[in-house]
Protein backbone atom coordinates (compact mmCIF):
# COMPACT_ATOMS: atom_id res chain seq x y z
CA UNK A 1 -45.26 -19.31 19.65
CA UNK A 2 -49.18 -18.46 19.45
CA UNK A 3 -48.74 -15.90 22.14
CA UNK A 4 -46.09 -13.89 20.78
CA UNK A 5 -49.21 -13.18 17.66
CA UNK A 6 -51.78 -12.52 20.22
CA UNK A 7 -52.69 -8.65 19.96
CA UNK A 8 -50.97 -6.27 22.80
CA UNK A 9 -54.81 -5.23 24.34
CA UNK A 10 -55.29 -8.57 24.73
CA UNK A 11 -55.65 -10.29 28.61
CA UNK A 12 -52.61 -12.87 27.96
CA UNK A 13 -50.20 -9.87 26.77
CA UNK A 14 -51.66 -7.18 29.59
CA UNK A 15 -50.81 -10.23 31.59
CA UNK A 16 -47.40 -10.87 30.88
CA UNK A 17 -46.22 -7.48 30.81
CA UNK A 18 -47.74 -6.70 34.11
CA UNK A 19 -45.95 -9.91 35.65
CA UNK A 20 -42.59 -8.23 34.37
CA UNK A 21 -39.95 -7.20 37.55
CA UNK A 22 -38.83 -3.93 37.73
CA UNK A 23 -35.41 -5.77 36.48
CA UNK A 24 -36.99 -7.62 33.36
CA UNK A 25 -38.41 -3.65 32.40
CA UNK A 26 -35.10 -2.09 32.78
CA UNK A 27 -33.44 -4.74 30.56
CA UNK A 28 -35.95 -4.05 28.08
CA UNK A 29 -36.21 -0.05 28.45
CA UNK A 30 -31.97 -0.63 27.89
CA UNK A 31 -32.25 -2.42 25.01
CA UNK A 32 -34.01 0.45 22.99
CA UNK A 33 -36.07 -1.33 21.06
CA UNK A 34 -39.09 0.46 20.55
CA UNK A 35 -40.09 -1.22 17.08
CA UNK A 36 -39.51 -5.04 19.08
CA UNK A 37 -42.36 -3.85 22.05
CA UNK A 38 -45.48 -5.04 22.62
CA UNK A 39 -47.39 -1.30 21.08
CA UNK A 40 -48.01 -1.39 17.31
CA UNK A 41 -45.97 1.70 15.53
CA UNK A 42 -49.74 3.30 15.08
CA UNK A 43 -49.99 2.96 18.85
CA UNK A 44 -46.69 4.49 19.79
CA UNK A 45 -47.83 7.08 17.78
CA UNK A 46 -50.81 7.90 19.44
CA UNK A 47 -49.73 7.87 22.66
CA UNK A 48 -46.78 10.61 21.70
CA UNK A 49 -49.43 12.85 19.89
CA UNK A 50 -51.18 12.67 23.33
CA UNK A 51 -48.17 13.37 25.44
CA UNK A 52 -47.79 16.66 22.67
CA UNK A 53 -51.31 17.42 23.46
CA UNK A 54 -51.62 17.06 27.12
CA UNK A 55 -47.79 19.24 27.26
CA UNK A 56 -49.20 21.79 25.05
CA UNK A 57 -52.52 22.49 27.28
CA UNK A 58 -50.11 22.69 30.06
CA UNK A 59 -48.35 25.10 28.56
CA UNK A 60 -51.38 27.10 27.51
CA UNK A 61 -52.43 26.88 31.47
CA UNK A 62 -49.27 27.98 32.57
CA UNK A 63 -49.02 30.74 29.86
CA UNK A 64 -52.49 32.11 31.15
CA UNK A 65 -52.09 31.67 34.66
CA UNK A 66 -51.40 34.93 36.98
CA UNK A 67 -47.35 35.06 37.59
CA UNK A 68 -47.88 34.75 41.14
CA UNK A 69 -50.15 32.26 41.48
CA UNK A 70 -48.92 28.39 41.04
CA UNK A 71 -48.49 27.03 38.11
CA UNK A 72 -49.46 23.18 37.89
CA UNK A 73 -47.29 20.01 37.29
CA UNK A 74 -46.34 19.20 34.00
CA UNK A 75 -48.12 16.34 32.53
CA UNK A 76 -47.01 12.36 33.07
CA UNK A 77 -46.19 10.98 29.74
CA UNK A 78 -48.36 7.84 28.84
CA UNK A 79 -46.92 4.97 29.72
CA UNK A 80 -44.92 3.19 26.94
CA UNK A 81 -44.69 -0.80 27.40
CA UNK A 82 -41.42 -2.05 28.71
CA UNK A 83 -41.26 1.36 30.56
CA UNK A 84 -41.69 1.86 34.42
CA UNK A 85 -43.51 4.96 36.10
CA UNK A 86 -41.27 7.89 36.66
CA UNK A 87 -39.44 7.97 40.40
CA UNK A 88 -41.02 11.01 41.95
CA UNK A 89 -38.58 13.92 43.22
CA UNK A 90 -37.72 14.05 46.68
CA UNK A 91 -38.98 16.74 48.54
CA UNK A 92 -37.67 18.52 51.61
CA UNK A 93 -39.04 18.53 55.21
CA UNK A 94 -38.34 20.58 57.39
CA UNK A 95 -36.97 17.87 59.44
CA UNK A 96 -34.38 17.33 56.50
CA UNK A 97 -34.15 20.60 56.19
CA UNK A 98 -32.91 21.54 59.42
CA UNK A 99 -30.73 18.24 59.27
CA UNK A 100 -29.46 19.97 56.14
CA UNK A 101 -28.83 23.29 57.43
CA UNK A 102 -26.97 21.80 60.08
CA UNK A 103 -24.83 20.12 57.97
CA UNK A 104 -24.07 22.58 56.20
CA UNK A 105 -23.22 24.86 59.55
CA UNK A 106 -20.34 22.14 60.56
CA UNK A 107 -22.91 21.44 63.21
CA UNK A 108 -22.94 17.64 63.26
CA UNK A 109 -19.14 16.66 61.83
């Protein structure tokens, strides 16, 4: 009962939420509660203003940057309580590329 008042910067709650499987944070991201999670209203807040900032400084890079040069990665959001890091994409080898292209040419049916 006395922990569920304890502030969410504090040790106990940074604790608990970093004990959480990645089962126990899909059952929470599912039950779309953001109002019921361990961040104060002001503190979701603040992290989405940063996410708008850090996207629209991306977007000012990208905007400025030569059309044939690389542009760079859009920004992570902040990570929200209750919510795991983003999977990263899967990129191609050219082992799995080749694998792929054989495939593809009825090569190994």
């Amino acid at each position: 009962m006395f922990i569920e008042h304890l502030p969410p910067e504090s040790h106990t709650m940074t604790a608990l939420r970093n004990d959480l499987t990645p089962e126990q944070i899909a059952a929470q991201a599912d039950k779309g509660e953001p109002e019921k999670a361990p961040w104060s209203q002001q503190e979701q807040l603040l992290a989405a203003t940063v996410d708008a900032v850090r996207r629209l400084e991306w977007t000012l890079i990208c905007l400025n940057v030569d059309k044939k040069s690389k542009r760079p990665d859009p920004p992570e959001p902040m990570r929200r309580p209750g919510a795991g890091p983003r999977k990263k994409k899967a990129t191609l080898t050219k082992t799995s590329a080749n694998t792929l292209f054989e495939l593809l040419q009825g090569g190994a049916a």
